[in-house]
C-alpha atoms as a PDB file:
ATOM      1  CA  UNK A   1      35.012  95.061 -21.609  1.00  0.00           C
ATOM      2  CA  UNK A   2      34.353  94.923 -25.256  1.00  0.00           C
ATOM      3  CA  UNK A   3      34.905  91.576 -25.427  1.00  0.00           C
ATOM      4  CA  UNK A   4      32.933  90.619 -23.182  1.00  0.00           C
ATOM      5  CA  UNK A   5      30.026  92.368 -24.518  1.00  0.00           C
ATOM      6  CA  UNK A   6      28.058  91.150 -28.303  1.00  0.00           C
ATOM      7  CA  UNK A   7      27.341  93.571 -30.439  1.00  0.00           C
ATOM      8  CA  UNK A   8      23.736  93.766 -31.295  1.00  0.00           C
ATOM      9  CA  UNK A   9      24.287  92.415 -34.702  1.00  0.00           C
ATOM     10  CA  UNK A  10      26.348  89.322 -33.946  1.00  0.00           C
ATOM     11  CA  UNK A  11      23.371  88.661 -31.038  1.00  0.00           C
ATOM     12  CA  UNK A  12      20.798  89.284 -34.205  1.00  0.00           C
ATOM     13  CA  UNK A  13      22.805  86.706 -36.382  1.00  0.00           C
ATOM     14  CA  UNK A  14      23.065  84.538 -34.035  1.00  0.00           C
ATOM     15  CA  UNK A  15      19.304  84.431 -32.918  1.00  0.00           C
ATOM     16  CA  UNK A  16      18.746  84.038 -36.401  1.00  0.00           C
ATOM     17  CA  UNK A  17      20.790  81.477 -37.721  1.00  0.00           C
ATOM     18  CA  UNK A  18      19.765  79.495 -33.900  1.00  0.00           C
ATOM     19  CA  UNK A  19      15.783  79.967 -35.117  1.00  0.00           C
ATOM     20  CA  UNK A  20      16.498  78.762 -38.724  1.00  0.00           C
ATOM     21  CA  UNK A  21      18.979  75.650 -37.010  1.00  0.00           C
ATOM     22  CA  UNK A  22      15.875  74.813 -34.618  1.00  0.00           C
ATOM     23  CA  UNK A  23      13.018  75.003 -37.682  1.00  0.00           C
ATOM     24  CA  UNK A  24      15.521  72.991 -39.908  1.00  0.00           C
ATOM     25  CA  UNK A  25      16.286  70.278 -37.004  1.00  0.00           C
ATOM     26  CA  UNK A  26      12.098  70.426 -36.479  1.00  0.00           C
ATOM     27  CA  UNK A  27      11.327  69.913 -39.462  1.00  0.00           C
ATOM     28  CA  UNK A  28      13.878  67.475 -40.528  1.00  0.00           C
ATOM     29  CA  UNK A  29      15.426  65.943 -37.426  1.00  0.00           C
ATOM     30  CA  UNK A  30      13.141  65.821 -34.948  1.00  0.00           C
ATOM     31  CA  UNK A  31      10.133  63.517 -36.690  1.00  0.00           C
ATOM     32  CA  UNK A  32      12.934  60.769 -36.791  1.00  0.00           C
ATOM     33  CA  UNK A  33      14.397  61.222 -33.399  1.00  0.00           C
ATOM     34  CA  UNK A  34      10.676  61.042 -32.066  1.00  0.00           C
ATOM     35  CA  UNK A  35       9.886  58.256 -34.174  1.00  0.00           C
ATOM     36  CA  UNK A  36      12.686  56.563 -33.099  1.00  0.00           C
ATOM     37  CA  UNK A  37      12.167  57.302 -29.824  1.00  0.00           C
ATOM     38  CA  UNK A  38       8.424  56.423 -29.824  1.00  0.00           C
ATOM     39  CA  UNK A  39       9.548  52.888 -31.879  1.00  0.00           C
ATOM     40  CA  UNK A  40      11.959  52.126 -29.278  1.00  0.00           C
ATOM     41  CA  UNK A  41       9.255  53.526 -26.221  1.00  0.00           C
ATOM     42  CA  UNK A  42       6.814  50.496 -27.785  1.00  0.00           C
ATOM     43  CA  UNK A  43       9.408  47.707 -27.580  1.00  0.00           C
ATOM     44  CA  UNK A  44       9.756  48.572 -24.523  1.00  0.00           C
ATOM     45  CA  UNK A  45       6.221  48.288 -23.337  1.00  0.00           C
ATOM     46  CA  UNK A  46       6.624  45.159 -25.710  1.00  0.00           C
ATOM     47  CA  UNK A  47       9.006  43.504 -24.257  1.00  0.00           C
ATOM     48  CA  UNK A  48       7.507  44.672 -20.783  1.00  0.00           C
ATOM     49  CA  UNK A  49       4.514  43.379 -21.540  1.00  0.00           C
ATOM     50  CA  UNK A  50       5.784  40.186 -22.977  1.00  0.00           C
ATOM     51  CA  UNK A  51       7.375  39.112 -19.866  1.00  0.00           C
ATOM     52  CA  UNK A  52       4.545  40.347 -17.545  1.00  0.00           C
ATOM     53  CA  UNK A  53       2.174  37.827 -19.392  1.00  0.00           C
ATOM     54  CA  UNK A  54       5.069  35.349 -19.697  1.00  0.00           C
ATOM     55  CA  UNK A  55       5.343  35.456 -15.593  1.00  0.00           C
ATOM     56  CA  UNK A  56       1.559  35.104 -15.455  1.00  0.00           C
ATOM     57  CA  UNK A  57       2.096  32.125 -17.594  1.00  0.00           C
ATOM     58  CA  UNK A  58       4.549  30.330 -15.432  1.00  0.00           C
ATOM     59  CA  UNK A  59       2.885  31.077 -12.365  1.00  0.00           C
ATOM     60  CA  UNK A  60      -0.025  29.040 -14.024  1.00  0.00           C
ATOM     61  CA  UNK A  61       1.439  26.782 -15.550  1.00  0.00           C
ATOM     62  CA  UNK A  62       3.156  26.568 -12.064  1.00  0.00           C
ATOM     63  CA  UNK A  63      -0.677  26.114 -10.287  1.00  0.00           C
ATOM     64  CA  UNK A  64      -1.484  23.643 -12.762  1.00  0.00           C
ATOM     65  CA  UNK A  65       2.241  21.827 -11.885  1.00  0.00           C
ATOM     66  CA  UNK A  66       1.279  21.954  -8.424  1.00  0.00           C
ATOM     67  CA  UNK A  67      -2.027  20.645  -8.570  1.00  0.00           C
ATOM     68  CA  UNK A  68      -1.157  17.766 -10.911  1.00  0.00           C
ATOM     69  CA  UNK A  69       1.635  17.038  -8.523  1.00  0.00           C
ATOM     70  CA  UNK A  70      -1.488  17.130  -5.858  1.00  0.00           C
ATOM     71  CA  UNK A  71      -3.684  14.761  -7.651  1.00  0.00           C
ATOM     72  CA  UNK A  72      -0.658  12.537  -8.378  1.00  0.00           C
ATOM     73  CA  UNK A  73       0.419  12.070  -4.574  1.00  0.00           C
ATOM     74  CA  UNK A  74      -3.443  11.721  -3.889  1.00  0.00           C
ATOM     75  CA  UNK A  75      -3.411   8.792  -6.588  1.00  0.00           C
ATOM     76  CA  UNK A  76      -0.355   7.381  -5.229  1.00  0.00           C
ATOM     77  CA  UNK A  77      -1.537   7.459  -1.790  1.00  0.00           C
ATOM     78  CA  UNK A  78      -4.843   5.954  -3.080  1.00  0.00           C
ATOM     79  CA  UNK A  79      -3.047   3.262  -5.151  1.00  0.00           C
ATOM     80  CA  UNK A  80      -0.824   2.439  -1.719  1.00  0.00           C
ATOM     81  CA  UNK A  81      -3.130   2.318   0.642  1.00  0.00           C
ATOM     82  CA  UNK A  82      -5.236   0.093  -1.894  1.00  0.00           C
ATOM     83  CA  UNK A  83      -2.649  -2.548  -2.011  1.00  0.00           C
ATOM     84  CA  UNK A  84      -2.253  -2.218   1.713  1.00  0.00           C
ATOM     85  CA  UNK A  85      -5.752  -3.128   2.057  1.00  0.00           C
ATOM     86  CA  UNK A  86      -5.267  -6.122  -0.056  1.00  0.00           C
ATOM     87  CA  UNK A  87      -2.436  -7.436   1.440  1.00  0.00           C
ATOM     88  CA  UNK A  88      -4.166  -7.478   4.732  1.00  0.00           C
ATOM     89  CA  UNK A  89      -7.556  -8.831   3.783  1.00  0.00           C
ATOM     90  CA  UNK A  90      -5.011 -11.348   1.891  1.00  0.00           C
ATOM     91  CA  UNK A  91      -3.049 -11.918   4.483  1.00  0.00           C
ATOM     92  CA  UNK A  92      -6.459 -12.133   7.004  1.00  0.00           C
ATOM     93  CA  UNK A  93      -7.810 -14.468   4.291  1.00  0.00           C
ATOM     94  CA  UNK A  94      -4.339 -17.056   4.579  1.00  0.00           C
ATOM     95  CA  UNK A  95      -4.759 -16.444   8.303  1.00  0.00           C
ATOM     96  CA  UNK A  96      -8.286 -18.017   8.043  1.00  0.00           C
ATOM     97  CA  UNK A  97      -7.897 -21.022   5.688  1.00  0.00           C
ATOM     98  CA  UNK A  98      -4.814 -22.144   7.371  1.00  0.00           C
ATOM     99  CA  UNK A  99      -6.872 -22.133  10.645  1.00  0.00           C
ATOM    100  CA  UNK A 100      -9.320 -24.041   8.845  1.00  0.00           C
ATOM    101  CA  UNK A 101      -6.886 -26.098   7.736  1.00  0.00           C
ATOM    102  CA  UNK A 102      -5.400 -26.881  10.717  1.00  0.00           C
ATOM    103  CA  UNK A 103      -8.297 -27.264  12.351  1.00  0.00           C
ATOM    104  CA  UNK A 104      -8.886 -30.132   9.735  1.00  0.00           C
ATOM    105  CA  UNK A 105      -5.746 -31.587  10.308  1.00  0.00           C
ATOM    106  CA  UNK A 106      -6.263 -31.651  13.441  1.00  0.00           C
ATOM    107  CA  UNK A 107      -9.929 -33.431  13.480  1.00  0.00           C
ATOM    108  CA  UNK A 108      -8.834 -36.039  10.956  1.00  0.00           C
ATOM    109  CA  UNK A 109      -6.062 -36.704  13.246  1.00  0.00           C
ATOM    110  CA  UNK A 110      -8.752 -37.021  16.434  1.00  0.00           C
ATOM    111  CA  UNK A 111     -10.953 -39.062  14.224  1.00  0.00           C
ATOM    112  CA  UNK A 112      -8.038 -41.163  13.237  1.00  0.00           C
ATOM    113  CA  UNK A 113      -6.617 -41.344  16.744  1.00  0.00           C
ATOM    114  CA  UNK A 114     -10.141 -42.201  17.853  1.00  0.00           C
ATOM    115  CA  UNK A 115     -10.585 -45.183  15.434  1.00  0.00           C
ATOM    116  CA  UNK A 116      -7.163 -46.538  16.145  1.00  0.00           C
ATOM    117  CA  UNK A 117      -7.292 -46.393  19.799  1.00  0.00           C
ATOM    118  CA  UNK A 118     -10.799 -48.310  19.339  1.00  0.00           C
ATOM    119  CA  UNK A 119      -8.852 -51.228  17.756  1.00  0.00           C
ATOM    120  CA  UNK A 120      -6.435 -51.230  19.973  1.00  0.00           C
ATOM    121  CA  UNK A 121      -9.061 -51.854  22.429  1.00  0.00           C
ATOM    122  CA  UNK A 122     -10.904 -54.477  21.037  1.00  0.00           C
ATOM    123  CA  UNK A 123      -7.423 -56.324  19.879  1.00  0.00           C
ATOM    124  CA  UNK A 124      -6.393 -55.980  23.649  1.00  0.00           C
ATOM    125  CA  UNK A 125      -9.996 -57.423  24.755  1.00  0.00           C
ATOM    126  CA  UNK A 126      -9.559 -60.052  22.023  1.00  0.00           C
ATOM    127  CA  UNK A 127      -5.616 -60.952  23.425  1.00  0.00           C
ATOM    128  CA  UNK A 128      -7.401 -60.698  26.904  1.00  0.00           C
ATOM    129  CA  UNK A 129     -10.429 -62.833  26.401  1.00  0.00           C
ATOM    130  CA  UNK A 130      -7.980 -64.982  24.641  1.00  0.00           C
ATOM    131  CA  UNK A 131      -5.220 -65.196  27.169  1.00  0.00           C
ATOM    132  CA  UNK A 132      -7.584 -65.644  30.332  1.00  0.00           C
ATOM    133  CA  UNK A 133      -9.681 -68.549  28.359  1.00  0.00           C
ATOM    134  CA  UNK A 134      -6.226 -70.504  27.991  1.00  0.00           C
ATOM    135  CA  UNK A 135      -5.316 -69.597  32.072  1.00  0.00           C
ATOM    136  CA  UNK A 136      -8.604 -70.671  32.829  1.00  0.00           C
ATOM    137  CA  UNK A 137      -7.913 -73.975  30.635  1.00  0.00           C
ATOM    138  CA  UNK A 138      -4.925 -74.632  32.324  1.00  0.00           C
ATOM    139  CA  UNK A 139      -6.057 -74.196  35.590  1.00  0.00           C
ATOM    140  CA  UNK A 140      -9.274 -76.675  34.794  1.00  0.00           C
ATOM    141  CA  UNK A 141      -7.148 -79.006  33.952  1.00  0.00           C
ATOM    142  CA  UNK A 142      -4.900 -78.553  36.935  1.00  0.00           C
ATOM    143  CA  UNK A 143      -7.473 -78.617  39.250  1.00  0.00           C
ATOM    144  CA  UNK A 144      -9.596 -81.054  37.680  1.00  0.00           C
ATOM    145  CA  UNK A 145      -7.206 -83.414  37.796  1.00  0.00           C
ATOM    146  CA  UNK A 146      -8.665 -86.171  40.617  1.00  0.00           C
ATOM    147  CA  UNK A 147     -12.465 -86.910  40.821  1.00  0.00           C
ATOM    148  CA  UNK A 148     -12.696 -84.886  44.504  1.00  0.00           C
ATOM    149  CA  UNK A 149     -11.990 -81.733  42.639  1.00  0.00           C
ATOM    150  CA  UNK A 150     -14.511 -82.212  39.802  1.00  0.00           C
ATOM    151  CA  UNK A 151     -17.438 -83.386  42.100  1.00  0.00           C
ATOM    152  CA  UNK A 152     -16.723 -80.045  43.933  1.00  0.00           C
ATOM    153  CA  UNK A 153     -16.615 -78.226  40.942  1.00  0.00           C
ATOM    154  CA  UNK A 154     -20.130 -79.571  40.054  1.00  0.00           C
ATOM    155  CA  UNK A 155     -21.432 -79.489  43.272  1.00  0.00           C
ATOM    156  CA  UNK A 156     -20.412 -75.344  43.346  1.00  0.00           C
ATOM    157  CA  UNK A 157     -22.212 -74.770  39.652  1.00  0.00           C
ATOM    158  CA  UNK A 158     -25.757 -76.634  40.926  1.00  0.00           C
ATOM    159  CA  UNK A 159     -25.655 -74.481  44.196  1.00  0.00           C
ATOM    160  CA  UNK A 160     -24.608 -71.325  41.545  1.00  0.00           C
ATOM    161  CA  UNK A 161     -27.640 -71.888  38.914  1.00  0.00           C
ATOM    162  CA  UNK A 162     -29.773 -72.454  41.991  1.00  0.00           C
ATOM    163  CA  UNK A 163     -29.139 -69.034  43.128  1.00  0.00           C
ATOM    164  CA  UNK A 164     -29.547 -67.702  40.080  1.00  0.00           C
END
C-alpha cells in the first residue's frame, strides 16, 4: 500500500510547484488567453451584430422593393386604364362622326334623289303635254276633215263658253 499512498513531501512539492505553475500561467498565460478570448468574444458580437442590422437592411430595403413594385403596378394600371379610356371615347368619337357622316350621305343623296325625281317629272309632263298636243292635232285634223264635223265642233265651243 505504499505505493499507493504520497508521502507528505512529494504532496508538499507538488502543491508547490502546482501554486508556482498556476501564478506563472496567471501572470503570463492567462492575460493572452483572455485577451484572446475576449478579441475573439467581440467579433463575434461583431459579426452577430453585423448581420442582425444587415437582415434589418434587407427586410427594408425589401418594404421599399415592395412598395415601389406597389406604386409601379398602380402606375401601370393607371397608365392602362388611361389608354382604355381613350380608345373608347376615340372609338365613341369615330362612332359619332361616321353617323354624322352617314347621315350626310344620306341627306345629300335624298336631296339629290328629290331634285332628280322633280325633273323627271316635269320632263315626263313636258313629253306628256307634248305627246297629247300632237294626238290631239291628229285627231283635229281627222275629225275636222268635212265641214259637218267643224260646224259641230263650233257649235259645241259656243254652247261650252256659254256655260262658262
Amino acid at each position: 500500500m505504499d505505493l499507493l499512498t504520497p508521502g507528505v513531501g512529494l504532496i508538499f512539492w507538488q502543491a508547490v510547484v502546482f501554486l508556482v505553475l498556476v501564478f506563472a500561467l496567471s501572470k503570463m498565460a492567462w492575460k493572452p488567453i483572455l485577451n484572446s478570448l475576449k478579441q475573439r468574444e467581440e467579433t463575434i458580437q461583431g459579426s452577430l451584430d453585423a448581420a442582425d442590422k444587415a437582415r434589418q437592411q434587407m427586410a427594408s430595403m425589401q418594404a421599399d422593393s415592395e412598395a415601389l413594385l406597389k406604386e409601379a403596378r398602380e402606375e401601370r394600371d393607371k397608365i392602362l386604364r388611361d389608354a382604355r379610356d381613350a380608345a373608347n371615347r376615340l372609338h365613341d368619337q369615330a362612332q359619332t362622326d361616321a353617323k354624322k357622316n352617314a347621315d350626310k350621305i344620306i341627306e345629300d343623296a335624298k336631296a339629290v334623289i328629290q331634285t332628280e325625281k322633280n325633273a323627271a317629272l316635269r320632263d315626263v309632263k313636258e313629253q306628256v303635254a307634248i305627246f297629247s298636243l300632237e294626238v290631239a292635232e291628229k285627231l283635229m285634223r281627222k275629225n275636222l276633215s268635212d265641214d259637218k264635223a267643224q260646224k259641230d265642233l263650233t257649235n259645241r265651243f259656243v254652247e261650252e263658253l256659254k256655260l262658262n
